[in-house]
PDB file of N, CA and C in Angstrom:
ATOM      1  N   UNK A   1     108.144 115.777 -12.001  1.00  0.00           N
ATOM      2  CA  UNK A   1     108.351 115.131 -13.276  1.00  0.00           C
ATOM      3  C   UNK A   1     109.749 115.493 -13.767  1.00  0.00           C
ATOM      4  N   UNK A   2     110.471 114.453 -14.314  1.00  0.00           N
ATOM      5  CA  UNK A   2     112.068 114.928 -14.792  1.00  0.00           C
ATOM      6  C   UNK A   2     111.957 115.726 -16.447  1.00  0.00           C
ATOM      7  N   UNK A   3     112.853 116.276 -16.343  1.00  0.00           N
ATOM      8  CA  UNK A   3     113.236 116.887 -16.932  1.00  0.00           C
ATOM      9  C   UNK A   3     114.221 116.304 -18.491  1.00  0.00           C
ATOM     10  N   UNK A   4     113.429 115.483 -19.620  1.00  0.00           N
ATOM     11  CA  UNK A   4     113.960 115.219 -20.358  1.00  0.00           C
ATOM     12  C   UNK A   4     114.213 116.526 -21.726  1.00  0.00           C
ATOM     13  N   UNK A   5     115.563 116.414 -22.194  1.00  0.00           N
ATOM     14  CA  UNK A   5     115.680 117.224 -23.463  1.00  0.00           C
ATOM     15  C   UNK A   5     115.213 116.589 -24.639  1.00  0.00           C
ATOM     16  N   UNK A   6     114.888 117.431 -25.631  1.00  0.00           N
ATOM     17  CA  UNK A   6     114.526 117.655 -26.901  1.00  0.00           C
ATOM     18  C   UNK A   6     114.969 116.416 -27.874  1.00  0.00           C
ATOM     19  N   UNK A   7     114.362 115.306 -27.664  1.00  0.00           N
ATOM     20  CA  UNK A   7     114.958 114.072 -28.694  1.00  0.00           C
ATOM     21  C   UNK A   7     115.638 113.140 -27.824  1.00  0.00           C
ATOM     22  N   UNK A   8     115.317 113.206 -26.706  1.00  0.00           N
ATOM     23  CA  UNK A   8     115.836 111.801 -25.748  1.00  0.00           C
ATOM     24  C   UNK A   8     114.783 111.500 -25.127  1.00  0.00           C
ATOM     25  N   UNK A   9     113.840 110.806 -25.725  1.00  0.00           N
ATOM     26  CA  UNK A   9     112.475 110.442 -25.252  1.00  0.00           C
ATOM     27  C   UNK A   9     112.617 109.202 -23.985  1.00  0.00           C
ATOM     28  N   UNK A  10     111.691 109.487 -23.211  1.00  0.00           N
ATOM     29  CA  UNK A  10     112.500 108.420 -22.054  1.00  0.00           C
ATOM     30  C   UNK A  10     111.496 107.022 -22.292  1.00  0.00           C
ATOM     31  N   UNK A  11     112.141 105.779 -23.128  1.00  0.00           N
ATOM     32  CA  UNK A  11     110.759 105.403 -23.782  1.00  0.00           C
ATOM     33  C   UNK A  11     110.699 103.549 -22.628  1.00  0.00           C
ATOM     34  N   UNK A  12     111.971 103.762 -21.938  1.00  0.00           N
ATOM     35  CA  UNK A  12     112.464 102.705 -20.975  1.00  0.00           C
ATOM     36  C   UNK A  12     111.212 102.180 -20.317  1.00  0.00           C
ATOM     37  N   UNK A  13     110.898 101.189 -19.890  1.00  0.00           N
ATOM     38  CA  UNK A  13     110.071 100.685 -18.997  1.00  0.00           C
ATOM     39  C   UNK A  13     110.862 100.556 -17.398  1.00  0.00           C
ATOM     40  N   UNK A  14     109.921 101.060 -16.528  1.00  0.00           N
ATOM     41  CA  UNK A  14     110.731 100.735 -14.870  1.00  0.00           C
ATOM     42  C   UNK A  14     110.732  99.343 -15.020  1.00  0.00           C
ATOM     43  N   UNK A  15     112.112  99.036 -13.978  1.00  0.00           N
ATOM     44  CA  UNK A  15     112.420  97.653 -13.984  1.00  0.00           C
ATOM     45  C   UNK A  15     111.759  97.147 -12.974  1.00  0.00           C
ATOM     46  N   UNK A  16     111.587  95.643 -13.131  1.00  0.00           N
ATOM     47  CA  UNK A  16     111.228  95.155 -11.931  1.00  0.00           C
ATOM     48  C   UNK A  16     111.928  94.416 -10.766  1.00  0.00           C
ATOM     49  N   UNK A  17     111.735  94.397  -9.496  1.00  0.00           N
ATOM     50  CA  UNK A  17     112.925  93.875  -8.558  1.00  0.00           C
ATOM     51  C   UNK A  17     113.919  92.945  -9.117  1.00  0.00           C
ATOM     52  N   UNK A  18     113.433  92.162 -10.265  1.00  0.00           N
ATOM     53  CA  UNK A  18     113.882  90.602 -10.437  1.00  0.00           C
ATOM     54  C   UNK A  18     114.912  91.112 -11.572  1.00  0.00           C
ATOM     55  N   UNK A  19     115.243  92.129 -12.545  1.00  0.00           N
ATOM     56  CA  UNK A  19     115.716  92.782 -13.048  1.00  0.00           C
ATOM     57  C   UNK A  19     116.446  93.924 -12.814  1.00  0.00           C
ATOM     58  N   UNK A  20     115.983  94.430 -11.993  1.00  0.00           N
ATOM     59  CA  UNK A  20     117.373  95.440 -11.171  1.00  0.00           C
ATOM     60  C   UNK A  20     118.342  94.047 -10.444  1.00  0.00           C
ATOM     61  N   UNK A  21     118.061  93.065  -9.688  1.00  0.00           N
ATOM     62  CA  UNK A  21     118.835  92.207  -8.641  1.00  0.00           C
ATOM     63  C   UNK A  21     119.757  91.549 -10.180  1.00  0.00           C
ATOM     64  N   UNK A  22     118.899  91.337 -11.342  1.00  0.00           N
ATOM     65  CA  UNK A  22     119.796  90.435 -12.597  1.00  0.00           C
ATOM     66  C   UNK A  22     121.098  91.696 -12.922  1.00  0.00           C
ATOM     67  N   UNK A  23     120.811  92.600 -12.911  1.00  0.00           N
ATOM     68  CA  UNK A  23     121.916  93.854 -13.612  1.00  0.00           C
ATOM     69  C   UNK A  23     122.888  94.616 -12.735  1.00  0.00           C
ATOM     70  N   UNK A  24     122.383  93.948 -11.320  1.00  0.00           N
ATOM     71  CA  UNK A  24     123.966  94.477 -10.803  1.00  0.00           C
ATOM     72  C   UNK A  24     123.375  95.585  -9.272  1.00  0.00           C
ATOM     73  N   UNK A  25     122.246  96.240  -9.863  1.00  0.00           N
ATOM     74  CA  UNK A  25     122.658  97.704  -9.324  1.00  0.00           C
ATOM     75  C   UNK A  25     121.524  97.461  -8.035  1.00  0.00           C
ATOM     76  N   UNK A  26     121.959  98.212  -6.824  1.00  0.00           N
ATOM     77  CA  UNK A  26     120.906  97.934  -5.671  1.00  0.00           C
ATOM     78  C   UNK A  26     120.284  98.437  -5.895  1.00  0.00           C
ATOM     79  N   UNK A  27     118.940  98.042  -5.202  1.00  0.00           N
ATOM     80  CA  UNK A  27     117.620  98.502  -4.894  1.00  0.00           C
ATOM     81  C   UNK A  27     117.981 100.308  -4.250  1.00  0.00           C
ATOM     82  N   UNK A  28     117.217 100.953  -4.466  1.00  0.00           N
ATOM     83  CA  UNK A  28     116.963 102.199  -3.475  1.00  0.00           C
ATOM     84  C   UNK A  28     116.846 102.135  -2.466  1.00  0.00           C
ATOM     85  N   UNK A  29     117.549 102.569  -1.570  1.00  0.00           N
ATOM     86  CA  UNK A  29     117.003 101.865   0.054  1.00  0.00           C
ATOM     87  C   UNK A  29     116.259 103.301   0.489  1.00  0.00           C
ATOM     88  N   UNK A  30     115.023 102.572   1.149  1.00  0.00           N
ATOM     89  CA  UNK A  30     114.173 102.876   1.723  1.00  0.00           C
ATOM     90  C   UNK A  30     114.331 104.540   2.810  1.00  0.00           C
ATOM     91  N   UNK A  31     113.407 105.586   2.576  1.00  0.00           N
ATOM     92  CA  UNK A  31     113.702 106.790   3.349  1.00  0.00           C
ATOM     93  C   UNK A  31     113.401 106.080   5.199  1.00  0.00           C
ATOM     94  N   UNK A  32     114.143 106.468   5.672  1.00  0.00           N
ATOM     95  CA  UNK A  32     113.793 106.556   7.309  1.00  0.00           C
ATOM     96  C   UNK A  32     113.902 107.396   8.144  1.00  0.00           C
ATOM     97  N   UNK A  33     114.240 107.032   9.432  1.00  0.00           N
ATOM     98  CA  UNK A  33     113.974 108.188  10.689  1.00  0.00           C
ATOM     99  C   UNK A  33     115.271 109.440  10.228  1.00  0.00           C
ATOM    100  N   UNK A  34     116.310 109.102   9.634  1.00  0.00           N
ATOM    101  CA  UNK A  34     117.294 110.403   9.891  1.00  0.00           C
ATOM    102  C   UNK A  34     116.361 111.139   8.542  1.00  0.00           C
ATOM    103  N   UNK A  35     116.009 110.354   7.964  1.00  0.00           N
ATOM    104  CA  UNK A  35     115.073 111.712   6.823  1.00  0.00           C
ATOM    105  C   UNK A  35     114.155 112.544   7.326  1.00  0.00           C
ATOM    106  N   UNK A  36     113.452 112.018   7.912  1.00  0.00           N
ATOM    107  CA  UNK A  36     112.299 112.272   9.058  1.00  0.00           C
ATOM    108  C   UNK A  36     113.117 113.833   9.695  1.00  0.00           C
ATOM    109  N   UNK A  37     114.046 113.214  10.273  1.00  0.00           N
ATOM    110  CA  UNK A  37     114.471 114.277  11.543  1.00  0.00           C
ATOM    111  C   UNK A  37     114.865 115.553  10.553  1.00  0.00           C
ATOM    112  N   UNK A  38     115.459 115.198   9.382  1.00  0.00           N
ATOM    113  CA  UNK A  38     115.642 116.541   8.059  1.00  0.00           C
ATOM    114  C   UNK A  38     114.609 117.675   8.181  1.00  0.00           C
ATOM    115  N   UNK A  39     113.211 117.058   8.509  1.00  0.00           N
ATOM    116  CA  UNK A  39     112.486 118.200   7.633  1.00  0.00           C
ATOM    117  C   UNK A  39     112.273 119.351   8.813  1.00  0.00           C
ATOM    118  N   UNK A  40     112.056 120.596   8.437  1.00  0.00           N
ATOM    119  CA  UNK A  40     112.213 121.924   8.906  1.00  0.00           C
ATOM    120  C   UNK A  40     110.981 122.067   9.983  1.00  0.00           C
ATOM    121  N   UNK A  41     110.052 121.639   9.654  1.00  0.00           N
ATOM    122  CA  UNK A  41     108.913 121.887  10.925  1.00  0.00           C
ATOM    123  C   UNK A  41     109.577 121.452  12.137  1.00  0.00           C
ATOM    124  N   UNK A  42     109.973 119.666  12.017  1.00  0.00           N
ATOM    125  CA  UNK A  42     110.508 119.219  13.211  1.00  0.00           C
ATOM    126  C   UNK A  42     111.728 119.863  13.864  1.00  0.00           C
ATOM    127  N   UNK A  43     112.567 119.794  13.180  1.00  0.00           N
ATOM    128  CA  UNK A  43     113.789 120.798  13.286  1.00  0.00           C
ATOM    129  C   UNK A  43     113.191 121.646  14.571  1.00  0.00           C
ATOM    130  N   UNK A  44     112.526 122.419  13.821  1.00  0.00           N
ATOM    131  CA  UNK A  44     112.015 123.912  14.653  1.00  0.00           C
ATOM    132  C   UNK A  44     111.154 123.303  16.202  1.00  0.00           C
ATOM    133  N   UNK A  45     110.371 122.477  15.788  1.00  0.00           N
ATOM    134  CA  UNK A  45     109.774 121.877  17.050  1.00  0.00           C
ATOM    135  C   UNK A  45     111.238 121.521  18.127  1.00  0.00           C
ATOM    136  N   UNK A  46     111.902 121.182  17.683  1.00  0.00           N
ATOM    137  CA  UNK A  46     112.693 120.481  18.453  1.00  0.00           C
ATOM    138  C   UNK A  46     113.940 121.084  18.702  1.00  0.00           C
ATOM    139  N   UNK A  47     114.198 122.524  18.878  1.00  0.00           N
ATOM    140  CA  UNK A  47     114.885 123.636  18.917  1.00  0.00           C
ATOM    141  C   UNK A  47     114.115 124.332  19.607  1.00  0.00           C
ATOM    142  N   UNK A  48     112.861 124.553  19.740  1.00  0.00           N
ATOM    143  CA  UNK A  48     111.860 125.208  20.441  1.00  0.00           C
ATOM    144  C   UNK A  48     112.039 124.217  21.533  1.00  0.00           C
ATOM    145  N   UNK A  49     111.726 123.018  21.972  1.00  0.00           N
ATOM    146  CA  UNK A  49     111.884 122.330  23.017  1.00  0.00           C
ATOM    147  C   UNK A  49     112.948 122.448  23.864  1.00  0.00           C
ATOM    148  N   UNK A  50     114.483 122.529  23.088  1.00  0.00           N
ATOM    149  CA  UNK A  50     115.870 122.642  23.453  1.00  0.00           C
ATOM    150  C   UNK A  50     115.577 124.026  24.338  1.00  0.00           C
ATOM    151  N   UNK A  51     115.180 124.566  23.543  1.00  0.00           N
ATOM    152  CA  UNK A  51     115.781 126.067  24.331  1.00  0.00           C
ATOM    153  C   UNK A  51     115.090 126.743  25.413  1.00  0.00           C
ATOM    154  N   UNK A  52     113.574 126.068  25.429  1.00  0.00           N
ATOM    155  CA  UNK A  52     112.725 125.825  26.867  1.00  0.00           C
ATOM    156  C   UNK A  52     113.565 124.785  27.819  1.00  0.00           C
ATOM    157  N   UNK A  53     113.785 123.841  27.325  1.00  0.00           N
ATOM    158  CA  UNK A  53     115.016 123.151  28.689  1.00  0.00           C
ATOM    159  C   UNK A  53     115.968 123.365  28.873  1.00  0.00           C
ATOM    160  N   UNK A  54     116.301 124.763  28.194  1.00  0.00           N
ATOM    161  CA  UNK A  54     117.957 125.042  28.302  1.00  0.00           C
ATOM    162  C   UNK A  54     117.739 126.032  29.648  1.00  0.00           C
ATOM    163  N   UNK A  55     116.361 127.161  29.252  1.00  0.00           N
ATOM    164  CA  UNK A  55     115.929 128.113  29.604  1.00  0.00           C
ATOM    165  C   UNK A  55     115.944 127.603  31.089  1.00  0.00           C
ATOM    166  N   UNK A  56     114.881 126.783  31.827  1.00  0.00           N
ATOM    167  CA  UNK A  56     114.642 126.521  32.700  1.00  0.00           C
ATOM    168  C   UNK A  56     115.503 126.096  33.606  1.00  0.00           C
ATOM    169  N   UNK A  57     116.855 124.768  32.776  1.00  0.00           N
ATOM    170  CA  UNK A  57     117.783 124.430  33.396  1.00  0.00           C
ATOM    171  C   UNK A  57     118.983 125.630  34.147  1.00  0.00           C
ATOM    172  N   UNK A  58     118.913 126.681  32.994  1.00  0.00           N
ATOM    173  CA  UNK A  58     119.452 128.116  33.447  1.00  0.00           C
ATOM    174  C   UNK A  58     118.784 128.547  34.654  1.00  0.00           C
ATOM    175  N   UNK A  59     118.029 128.637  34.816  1.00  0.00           N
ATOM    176  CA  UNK A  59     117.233 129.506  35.450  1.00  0.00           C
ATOM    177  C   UNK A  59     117.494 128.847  36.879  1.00  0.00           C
ATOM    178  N   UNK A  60     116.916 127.042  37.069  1.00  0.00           N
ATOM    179  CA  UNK A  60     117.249 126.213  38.358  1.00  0.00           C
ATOM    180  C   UNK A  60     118.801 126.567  38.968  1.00  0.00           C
ATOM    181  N   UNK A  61     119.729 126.629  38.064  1.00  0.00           N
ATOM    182  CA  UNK A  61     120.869 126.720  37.999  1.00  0.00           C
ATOM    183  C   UNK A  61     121.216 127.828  39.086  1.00  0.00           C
ATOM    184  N   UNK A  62     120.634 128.933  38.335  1.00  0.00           N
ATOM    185  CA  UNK A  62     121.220 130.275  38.689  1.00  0.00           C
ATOM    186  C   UNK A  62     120.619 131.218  39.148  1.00  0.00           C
ATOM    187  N   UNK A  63     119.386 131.142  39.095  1.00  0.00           N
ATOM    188  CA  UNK A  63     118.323 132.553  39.779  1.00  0.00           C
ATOM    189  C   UNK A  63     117.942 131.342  40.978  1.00  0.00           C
ATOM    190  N   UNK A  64     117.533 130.011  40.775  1.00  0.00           N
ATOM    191  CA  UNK A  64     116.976 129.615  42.411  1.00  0.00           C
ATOM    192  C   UNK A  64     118.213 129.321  43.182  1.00  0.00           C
TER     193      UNK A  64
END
């Protein structure tokens, strides 16, 4: 929930598509895959994966 001060009541109604497109300002565009790839679980999943195929590729490399 935002954070309004003391006597700036937020008393606005959300606009609707047909009224944001009349006033100029774009739409919000939509979250997608690079947001996706942001969040920290995946991150970690996928750093954990890296470094098992880094591991192994080392290993083919240089111990066999």
């Amino acid at each position: 929930m935002p954070y309004f001060p003391p006597g700036t009541a937020h008393t606005a109604p959300p606009e609707s598509p047909e009224q944001r497109a009349a006033s100029g300002r774009p739409a919000p565009e939509p979250r997608g895959c690079l947001f996706a790839l942001s969040q920290p679980p995946l991150m970690l999943f996928l750093a954990v994966i890296g470094a098992l195929l880094l591991i192994t590729a080392v290993h083919d490399l240089f111990v066999l």
